[in-house]
C-alpha atoms as a PDB file:
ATOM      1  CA  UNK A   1     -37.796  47.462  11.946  1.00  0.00           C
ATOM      2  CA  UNK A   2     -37.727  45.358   8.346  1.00  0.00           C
ATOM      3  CA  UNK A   3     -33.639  46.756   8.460  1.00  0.00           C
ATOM      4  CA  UNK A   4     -33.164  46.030  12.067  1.00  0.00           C
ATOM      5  CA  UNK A   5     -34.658  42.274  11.452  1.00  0.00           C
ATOM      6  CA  UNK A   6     -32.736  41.848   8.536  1.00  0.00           C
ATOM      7  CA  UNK A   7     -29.273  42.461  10.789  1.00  0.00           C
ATOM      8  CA  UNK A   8     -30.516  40.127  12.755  1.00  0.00           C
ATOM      9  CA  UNK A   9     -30.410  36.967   9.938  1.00  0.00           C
ATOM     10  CA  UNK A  10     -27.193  37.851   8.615  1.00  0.00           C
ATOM     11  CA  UNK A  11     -25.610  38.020  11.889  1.00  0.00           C
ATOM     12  CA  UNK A  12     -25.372  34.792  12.672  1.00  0.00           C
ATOM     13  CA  UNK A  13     -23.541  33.871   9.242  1.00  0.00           C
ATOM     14  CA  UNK A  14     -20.811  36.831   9.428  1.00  0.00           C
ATOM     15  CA  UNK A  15     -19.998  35.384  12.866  1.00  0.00           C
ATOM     16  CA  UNK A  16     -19.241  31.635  11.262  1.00  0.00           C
ATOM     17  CA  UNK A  17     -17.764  33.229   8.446  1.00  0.00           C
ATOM     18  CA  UNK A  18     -14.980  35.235  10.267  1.00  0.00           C
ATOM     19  CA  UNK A  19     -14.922  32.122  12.988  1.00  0.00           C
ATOM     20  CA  UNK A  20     -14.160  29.919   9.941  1.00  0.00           C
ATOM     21  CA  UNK A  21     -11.190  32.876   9.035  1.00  0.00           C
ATOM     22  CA  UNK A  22     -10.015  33.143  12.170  1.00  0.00           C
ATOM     23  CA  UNK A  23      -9.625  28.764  12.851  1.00  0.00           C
ATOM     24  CA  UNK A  24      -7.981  28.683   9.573  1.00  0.00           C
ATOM     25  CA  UNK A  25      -5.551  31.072   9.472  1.00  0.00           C
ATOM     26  CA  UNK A  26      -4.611  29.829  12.986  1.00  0.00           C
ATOM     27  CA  UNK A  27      -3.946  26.714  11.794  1.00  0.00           C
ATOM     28  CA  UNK A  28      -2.356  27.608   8.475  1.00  0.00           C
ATOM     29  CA  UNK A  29       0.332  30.224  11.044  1.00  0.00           C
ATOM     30  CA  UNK A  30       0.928  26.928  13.426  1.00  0.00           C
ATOM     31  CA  UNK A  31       2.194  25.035  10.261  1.00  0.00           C
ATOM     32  CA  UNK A  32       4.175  27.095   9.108  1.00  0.00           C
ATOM     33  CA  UNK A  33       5.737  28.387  12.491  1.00  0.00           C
ATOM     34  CA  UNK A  34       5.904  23.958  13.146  1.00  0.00           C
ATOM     35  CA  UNK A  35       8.141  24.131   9.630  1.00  0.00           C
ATOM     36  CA  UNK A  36      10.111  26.349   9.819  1.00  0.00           C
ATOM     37  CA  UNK A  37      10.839  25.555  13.676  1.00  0.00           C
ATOM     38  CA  UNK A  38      11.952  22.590  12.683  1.00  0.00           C
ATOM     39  CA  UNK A  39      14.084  23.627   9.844  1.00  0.00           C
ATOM     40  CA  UNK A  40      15.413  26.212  12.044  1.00  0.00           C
ATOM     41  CA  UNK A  41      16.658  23.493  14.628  1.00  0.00           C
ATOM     42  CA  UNK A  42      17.759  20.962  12.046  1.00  0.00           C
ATOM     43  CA  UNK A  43      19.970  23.776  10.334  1.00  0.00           C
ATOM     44  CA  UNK A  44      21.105  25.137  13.103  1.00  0.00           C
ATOM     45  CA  UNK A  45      22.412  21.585  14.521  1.00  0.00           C
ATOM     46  CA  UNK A  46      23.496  20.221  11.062  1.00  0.00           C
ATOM     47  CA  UNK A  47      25.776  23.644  10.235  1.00  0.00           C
ATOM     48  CA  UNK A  48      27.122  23.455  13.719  1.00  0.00           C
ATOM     49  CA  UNK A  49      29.450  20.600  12.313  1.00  0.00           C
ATOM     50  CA  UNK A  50      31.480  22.887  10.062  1.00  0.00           C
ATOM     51  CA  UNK A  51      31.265  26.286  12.113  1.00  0.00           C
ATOM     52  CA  UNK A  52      31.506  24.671  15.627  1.00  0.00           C
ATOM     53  CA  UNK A  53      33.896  21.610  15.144  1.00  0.00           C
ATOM     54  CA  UNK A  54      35.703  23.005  11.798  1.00  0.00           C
ATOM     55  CA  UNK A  55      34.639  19.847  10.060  1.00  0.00           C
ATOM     56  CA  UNK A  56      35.500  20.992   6.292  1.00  0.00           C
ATOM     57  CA  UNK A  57      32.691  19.856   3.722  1.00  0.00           C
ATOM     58  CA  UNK A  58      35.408  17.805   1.826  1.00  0.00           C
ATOM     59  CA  UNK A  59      35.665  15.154   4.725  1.00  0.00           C
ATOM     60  CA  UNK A  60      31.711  15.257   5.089  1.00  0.00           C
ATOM     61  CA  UNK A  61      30.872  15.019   1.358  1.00  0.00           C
ATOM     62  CA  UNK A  62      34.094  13.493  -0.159  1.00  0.00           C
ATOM     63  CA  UNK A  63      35.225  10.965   3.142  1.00  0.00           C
ATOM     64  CA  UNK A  64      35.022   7.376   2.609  1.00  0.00           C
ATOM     65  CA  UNK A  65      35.826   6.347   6.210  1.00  0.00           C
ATOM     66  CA  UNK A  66      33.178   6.555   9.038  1.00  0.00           C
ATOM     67  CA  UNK A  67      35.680   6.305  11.829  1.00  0.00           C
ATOM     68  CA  UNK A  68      33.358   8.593  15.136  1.00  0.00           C
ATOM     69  CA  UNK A  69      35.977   7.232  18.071  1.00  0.00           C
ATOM     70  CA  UNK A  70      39.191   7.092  15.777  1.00  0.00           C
ATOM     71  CA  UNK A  71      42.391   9.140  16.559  1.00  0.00           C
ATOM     72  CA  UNK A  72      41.491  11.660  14.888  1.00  0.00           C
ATOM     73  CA  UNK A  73      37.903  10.732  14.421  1.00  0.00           C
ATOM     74  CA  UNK A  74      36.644  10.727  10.735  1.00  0.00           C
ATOM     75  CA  UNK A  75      32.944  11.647   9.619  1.00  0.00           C
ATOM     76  CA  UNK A  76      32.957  10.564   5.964  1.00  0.00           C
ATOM     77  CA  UNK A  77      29.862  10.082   4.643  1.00  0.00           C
ATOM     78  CA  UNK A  78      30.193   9.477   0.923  1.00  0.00           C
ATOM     79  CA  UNK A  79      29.315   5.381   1.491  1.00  0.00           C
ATOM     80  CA  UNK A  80      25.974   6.705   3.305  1.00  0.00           C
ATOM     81  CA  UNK A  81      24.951   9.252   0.577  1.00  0.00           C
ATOM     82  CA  UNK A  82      25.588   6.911  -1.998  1.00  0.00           C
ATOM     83  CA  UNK A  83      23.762   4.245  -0.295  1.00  0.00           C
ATOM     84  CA  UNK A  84      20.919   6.372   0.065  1.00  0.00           C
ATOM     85  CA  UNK A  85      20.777   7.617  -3.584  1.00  0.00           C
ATOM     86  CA  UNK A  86      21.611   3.923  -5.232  1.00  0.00           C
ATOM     87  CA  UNK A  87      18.564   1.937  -3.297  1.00  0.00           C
ATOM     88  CA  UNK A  88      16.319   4.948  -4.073  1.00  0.00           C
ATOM     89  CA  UNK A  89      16.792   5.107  -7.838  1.00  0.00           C
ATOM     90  CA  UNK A  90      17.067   1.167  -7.887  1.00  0.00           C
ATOM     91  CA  UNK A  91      13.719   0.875  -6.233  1.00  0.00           C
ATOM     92  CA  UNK A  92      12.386   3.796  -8.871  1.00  0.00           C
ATOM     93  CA  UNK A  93      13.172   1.424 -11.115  1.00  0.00           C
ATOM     94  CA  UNK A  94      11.547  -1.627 -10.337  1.00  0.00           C
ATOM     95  CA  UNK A  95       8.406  -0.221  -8.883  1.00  0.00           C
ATOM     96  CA  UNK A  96       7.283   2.166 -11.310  1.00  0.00           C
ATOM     97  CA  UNK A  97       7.163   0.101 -14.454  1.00  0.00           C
ATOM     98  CA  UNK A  98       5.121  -2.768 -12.174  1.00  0.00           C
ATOM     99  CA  UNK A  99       3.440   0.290 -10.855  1.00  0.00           C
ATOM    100  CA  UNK A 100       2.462   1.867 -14.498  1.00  0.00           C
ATOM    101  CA  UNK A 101       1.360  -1.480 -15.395  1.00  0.00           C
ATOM    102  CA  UNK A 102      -0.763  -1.931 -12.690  1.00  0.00           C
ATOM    103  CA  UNK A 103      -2.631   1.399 -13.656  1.00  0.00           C
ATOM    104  CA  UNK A 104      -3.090   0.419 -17.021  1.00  0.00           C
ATOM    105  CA  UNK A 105      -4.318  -2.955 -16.462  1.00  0.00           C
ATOM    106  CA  UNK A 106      -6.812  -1.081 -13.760  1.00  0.00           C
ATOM    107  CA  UNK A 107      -7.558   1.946 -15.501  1.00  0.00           C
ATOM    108  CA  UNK A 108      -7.720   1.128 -19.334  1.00  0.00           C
ATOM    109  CA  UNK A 109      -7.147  -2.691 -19.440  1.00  0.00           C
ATOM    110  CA  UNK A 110      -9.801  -4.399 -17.312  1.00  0.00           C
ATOM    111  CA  UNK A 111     -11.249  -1.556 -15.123  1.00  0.00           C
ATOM    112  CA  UNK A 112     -13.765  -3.490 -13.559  1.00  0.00           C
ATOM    113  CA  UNK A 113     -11.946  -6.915 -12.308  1.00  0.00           C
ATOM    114  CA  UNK A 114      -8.717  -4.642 -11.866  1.00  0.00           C
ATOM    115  CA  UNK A 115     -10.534  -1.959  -9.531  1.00  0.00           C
ATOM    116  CA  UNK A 116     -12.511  -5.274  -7.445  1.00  0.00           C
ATOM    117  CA  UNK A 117      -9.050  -7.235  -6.544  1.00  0.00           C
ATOM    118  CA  UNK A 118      -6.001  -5.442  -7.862  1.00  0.00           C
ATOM    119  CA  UNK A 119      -6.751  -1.787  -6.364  1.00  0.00           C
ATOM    120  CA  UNK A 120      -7.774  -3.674  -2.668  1.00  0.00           C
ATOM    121  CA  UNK A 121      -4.207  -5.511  -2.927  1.00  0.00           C
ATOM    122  CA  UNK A 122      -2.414  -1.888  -3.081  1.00  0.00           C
ATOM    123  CA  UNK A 123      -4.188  -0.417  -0.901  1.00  0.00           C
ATOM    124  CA  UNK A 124      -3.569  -2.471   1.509  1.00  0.00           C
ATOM    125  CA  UNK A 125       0.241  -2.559   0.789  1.00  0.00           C
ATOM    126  CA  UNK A 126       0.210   0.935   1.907  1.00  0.00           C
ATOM    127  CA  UNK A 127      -1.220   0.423   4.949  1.00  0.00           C
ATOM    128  CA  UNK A 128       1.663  -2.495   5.966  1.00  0.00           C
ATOM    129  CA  UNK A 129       4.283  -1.169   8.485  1.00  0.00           C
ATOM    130  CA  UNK A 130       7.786  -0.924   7.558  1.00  0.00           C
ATOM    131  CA  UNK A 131       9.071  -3.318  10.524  1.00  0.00           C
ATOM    132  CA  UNK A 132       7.028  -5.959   8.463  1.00  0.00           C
ATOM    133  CA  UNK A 133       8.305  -5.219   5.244  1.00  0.00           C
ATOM    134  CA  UNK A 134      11.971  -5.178   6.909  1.00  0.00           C
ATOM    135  CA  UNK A 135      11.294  -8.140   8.304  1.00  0.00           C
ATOM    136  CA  UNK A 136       9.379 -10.597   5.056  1.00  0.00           C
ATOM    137  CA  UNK A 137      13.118  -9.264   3.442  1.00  0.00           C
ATOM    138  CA  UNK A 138      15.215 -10.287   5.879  1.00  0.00           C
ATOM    139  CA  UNK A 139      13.336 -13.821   6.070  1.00  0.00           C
ATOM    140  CA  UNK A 140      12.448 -14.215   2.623  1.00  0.00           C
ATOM    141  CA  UNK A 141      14.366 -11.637   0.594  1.00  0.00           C
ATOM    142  CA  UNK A 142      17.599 -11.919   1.857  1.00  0.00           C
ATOM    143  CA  UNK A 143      17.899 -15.679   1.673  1.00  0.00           C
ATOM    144  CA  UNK A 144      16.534 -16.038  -1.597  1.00  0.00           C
ATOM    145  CA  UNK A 145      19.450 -13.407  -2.982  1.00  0.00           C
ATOM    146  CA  UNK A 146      22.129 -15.743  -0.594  1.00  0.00           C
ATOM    147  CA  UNK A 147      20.920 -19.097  -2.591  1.00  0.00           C
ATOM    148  CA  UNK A 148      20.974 -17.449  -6.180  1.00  0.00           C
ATOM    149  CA  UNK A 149      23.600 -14.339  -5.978  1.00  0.00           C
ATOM    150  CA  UNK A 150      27.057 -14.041  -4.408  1.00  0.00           C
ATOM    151  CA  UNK A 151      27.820 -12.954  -0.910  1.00  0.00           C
ATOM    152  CA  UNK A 152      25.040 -13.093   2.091  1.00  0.00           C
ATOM    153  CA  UNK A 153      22.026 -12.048   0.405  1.00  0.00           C
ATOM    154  CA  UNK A 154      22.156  -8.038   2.714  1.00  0.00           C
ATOM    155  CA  UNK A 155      23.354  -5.283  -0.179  1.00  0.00           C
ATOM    156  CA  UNK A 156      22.036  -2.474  -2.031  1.00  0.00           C
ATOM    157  CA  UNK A 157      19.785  -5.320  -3.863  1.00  0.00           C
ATOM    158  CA  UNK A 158      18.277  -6.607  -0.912  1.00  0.00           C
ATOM    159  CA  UNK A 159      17.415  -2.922   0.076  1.00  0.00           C
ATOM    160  CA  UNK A 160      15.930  -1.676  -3.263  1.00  0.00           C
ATOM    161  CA  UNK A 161      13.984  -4.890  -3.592  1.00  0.00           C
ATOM    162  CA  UNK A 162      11.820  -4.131   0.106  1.00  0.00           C
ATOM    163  CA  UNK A 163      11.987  -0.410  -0.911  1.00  0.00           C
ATOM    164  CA  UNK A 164      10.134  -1.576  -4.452  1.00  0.00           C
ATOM    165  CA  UNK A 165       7.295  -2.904  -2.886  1.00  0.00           C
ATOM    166  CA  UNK A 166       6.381  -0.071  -0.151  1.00  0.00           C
ATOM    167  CA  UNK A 167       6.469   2.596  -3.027  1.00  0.00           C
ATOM    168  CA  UNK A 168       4.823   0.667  -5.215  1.00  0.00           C
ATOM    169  CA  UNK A 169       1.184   1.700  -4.112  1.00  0.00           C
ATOM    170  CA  UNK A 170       2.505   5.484  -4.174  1.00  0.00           C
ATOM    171  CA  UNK A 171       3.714   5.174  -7.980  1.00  0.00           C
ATOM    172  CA  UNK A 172       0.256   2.905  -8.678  1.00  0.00           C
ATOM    173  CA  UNK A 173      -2.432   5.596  -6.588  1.00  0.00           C
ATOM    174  CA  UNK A 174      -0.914   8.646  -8.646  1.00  0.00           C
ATOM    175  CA  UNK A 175      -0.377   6.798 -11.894  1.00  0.00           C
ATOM    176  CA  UNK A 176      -4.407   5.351 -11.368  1.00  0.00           C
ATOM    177  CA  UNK A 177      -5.164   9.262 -10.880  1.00  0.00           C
ATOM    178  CA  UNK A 178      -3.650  10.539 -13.648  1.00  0.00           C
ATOM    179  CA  UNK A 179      -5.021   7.690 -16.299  1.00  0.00           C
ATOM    180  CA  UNK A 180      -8.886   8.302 -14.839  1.00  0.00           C
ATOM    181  CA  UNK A 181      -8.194  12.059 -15.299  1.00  0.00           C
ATOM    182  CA  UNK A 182      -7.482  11.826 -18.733  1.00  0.00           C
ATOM    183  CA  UNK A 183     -10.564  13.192 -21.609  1.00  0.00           C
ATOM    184  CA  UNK A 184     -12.410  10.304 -22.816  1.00  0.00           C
ATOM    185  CA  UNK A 185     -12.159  12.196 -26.503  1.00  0.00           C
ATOM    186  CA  UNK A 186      -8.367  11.708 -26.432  1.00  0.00           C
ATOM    187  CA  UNK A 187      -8.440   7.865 -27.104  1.00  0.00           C
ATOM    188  CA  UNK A 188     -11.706   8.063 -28.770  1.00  0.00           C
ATOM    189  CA  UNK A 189     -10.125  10.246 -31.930  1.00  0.00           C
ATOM    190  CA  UNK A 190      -7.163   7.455 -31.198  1.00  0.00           C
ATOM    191  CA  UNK A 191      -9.324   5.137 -32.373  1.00  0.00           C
ATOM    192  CA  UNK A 192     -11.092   6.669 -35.077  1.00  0.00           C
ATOM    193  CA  UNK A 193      -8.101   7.157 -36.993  1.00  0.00           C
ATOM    194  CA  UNK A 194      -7.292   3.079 -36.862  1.00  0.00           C
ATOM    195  CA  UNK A 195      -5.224   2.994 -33.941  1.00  0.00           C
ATOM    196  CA  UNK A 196      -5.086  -0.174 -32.058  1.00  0.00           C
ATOM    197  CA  UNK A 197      -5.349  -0.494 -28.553  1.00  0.00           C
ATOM    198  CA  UNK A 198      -1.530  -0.815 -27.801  1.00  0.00           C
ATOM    199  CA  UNK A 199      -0.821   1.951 -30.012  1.00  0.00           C
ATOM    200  CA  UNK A 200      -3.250   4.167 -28.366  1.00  0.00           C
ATOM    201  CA  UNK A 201      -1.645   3.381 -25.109  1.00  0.00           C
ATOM    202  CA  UNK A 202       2.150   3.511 -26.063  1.00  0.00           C
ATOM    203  CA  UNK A 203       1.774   6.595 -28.272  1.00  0.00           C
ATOM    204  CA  UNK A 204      -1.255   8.755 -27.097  1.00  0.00           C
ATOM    205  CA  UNK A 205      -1.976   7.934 -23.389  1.00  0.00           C
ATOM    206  CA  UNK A 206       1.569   7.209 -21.621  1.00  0.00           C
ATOM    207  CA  UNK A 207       2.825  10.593 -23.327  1.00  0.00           C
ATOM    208  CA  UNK A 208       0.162  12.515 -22.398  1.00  0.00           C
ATOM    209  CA  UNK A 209      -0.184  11.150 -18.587  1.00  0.00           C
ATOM    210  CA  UNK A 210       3.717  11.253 -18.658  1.00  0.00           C
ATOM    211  CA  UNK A 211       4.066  14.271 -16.081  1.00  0.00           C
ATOM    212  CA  UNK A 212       1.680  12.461 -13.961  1.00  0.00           C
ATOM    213  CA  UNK A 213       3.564   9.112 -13.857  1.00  0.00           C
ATOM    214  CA  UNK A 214       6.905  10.701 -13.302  1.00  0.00           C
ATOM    215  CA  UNK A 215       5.320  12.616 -10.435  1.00  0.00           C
ATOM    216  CA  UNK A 216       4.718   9.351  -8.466  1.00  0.00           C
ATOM    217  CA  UNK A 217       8.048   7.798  -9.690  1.00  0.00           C
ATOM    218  CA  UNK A 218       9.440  10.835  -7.365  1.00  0.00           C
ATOM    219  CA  UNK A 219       7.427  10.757  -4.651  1.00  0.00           C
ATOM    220  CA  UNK A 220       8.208   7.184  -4.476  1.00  0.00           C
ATOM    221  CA  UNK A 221      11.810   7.771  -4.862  1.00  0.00           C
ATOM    222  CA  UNK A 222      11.128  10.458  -1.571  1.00  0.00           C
ATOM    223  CA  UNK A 223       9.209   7.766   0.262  1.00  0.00           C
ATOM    224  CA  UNK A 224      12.277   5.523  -0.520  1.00  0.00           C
ATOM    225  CA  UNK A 225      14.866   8.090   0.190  1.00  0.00           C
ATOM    226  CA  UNK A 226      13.812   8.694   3.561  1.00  0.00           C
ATOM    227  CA  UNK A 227      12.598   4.826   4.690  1.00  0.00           C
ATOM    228  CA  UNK A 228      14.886   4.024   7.503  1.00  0.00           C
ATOM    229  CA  UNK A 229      13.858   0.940   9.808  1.00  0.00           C
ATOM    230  CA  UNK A 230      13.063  -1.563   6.469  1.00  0.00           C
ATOM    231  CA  UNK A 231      16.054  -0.417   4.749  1.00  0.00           C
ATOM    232  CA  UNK A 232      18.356  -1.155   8.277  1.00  0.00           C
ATOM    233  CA  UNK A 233      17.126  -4.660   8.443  1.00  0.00           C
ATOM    234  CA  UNK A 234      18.191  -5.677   5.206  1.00  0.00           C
ATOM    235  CA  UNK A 235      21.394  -3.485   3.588  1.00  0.00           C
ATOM    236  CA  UNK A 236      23.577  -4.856   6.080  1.00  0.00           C
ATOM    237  CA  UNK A 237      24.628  -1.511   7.856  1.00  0.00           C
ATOM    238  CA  UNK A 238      28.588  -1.581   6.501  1.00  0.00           C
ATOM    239  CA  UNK A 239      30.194   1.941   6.565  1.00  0.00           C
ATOM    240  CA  UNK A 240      32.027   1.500   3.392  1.00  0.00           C
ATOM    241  CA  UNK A 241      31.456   1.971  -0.647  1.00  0.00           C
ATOM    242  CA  UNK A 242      29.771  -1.482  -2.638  1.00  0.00           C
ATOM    243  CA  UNK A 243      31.682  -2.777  -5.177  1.00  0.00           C
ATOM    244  CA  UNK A 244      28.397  -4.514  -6.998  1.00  0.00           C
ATOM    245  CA  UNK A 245      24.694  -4.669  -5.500  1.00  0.00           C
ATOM    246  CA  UNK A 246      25.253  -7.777  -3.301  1.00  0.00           C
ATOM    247  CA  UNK A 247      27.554  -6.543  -0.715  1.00  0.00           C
ATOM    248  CA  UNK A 248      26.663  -4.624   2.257  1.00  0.00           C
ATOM    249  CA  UNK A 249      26.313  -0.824   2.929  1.00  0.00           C
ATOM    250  CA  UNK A 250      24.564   1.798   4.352  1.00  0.00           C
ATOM    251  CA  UNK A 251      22.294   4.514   4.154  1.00  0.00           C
ATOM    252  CA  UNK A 252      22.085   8.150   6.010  1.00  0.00           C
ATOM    253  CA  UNK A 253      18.816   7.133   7.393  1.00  0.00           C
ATOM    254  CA  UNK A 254      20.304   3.795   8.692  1.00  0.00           C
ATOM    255  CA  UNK A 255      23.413   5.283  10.367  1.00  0.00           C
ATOM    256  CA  UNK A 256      21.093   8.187  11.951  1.00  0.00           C
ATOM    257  CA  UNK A 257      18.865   5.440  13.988  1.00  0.00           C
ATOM    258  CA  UNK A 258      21.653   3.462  14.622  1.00  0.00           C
ATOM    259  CA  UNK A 259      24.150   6.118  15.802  1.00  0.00           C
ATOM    260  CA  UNK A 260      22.029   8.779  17.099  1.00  0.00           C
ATOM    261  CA  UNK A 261      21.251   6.965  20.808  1.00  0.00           C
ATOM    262  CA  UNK A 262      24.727   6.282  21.365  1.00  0.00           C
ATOM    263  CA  UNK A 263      25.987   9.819  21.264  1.00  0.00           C
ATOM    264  CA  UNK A 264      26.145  12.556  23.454  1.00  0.00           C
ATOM    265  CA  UNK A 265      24.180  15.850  22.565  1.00  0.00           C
ATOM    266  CA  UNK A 266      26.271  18.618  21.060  1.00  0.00           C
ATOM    267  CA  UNK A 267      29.282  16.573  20.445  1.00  0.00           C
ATOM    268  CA  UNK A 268      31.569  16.163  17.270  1.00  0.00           C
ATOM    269  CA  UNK A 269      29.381  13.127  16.103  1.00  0.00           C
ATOM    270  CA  UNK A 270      25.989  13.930  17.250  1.00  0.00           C
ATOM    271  CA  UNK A 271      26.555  17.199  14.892  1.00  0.00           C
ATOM    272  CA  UNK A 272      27.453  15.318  11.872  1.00  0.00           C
ATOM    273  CA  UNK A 273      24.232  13.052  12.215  1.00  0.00           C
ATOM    274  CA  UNK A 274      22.904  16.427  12.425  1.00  0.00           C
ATOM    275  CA  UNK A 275      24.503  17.387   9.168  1.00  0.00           C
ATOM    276  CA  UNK A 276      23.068  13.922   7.828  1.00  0.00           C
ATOM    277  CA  UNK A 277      19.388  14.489   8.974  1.00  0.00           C
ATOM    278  CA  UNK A 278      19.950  17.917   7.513  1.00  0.00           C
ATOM    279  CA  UNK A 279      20.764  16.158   3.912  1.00  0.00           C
ATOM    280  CA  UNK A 280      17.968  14.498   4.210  1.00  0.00           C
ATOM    281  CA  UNK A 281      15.542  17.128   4.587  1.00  0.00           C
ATOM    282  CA  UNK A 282      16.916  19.137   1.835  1.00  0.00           C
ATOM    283  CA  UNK A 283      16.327  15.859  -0.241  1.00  0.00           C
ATOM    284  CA  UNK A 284      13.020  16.218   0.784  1.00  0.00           C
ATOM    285  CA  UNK A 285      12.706  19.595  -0.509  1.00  0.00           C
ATOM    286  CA  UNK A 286      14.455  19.369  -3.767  1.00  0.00           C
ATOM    287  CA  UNK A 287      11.755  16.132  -4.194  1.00  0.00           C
ATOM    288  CA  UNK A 288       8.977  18.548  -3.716  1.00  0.00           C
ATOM    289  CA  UNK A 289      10.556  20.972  -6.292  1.00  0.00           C
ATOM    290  CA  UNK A 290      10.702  18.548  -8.542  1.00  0.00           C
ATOM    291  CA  UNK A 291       6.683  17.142  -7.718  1.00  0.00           C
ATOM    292  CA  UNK A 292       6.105  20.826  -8.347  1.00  0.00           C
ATOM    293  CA  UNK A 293       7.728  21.312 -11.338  1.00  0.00           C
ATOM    294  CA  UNK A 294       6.295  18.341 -13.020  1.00  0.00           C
ATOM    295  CA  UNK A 295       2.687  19.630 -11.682  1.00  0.00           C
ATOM    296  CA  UNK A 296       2.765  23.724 -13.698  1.00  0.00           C
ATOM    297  CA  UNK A 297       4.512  21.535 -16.773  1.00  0.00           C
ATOM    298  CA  UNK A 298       1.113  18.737 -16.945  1.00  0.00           C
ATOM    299  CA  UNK A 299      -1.056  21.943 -16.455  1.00  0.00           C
ATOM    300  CA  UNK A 300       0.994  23.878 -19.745  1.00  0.00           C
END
């Protein structure tokens, strides 16, 4: 009876347990089925270009001209990926020093006023939608760059410049995380040894951190590399190469919205904005590699 009474209190908590199995590996099978679905379909319409149409990868990769409704029609997208890649880096560039700073000053700096105002500011940077961020650049962006550069103030500039400030919370969250993270002993022997406060920071805590920071330089460069709507209202949409960064061009998330209403599913052009959507998401990937990479070198 003790036995039978016993089986009776366990019961209950091997029946949550294996409900708590069951819900999660459901869940964990419907993502991945939802992931690779979708890479499925994207690869599937995105290789259709070359195996369908006969589209060589020379005029896809190496084209200049984005000619859809030409005679013959050319799909070069060369301006697009280089669009894409020269506002991403660009916007690296100018966020994550700001953004390194910003952890510092919040972190190691002044913790206490920087975690009360600055870290509220951020946050709430992140949580600003992109048509508003499009749209401050195109109203207060754009015409600053007109009165002080050459040319109409839309350009690769313009672009990197609204990019900047939506990744900047990204590069300024992980960099924050990776400075609080960091053993309390390491700056303290710093110090011992007659090390100032700059020259603990420049030459004990950056280089230690430094797999964290560069982790949220590239997720920032991912967030960039994939912002479409903000980056449209600003770059000036021009299918061609930039001579310098205040003239007009395009990126392959800009052409996709743009382009992808106005075709016809399963045509010529609809599969090369495939093909583009398809570069994109093996972007993505090679972004995570990278996140990845920099994550089993901080734990060596």
């Amino acid at each position: 009876m003790a036995q039978s009474g016993g089986r009776k209190k366990v019961q209950p908590h091997i029946v949550e347990e294996w409900t708590g199995k069951i819900y999660s590996s459901i869940c964990i099978v419907l993502l991945v089925v939802i992931i690779f679905s979708m890479v499925y379909f994207v690869a599937t319409k995105g290789l259709s270009t070359f195996f369908r149409d006969g589209i060589d990868l020379q005029q896809i990769f190496g084209g200049t001209q984005w000619k859809p409704e030409g005679e013959p029609p050319l799909f070069g997208a060369l301006p697009f990926i280089i669009g894409s890649f020269s506002t991403s880096i660009l916007a690296a560039l100018i966020a994550a020093p700001l953004g390194v700073c910003a952890a510092l000053f919040m972190v190691e700096i002044m913790p206490k006023i920087g975690k009360k105002y600055l870290q509220p500011v951020i946050e709430l940077l992140a949580g600003i939608p992109s048509v508003v961020y499009g749209f401050v650049g195109l109203s207060v962006i754009v015409p600053l760059y007109r009165d002080i550069f050459p040319g109409q103030g839309l350009g690769i500039l313009a672009g990197a410049t609204v990019l900047s400030i939506m990744i900047l919370p990204t590069i300024t969250s992980i960099a924050t995380d990776a400075l609080s993270a960091l053993p309390p002993g390491l700056k303290e022997g710093s110090y011992a040894l007659g090390a100032t406060r700059w020259q603990t920071l420049s030459r004990t805590v950056i280089p230690t951190v430094m797999p964290g920071l560069l982790t949220g330089v590239v997720l920032g460069m991912a967030r960039a590399f994939g912002e479409a709507l903000a980056v449209q209202m600003v770059i000036g949409n021009a299918p061609h190469i930039p001579n310098s960064l205040f003239e007009s061009t395009s990126t392959l998330t800009s052409i996709i919205t743009l382009s992808m209403g106005n075709t016809v599913m399963g045509s010529t052009q609809n599969n090369v904005l495939w093909t583009l959507a398809l570069i994109l998401m093996l972007m993505t990937f090679v972004f995570v590699f990278i996140v990845r990479w920099l994550e089993r070198r901080a734990k060596r």
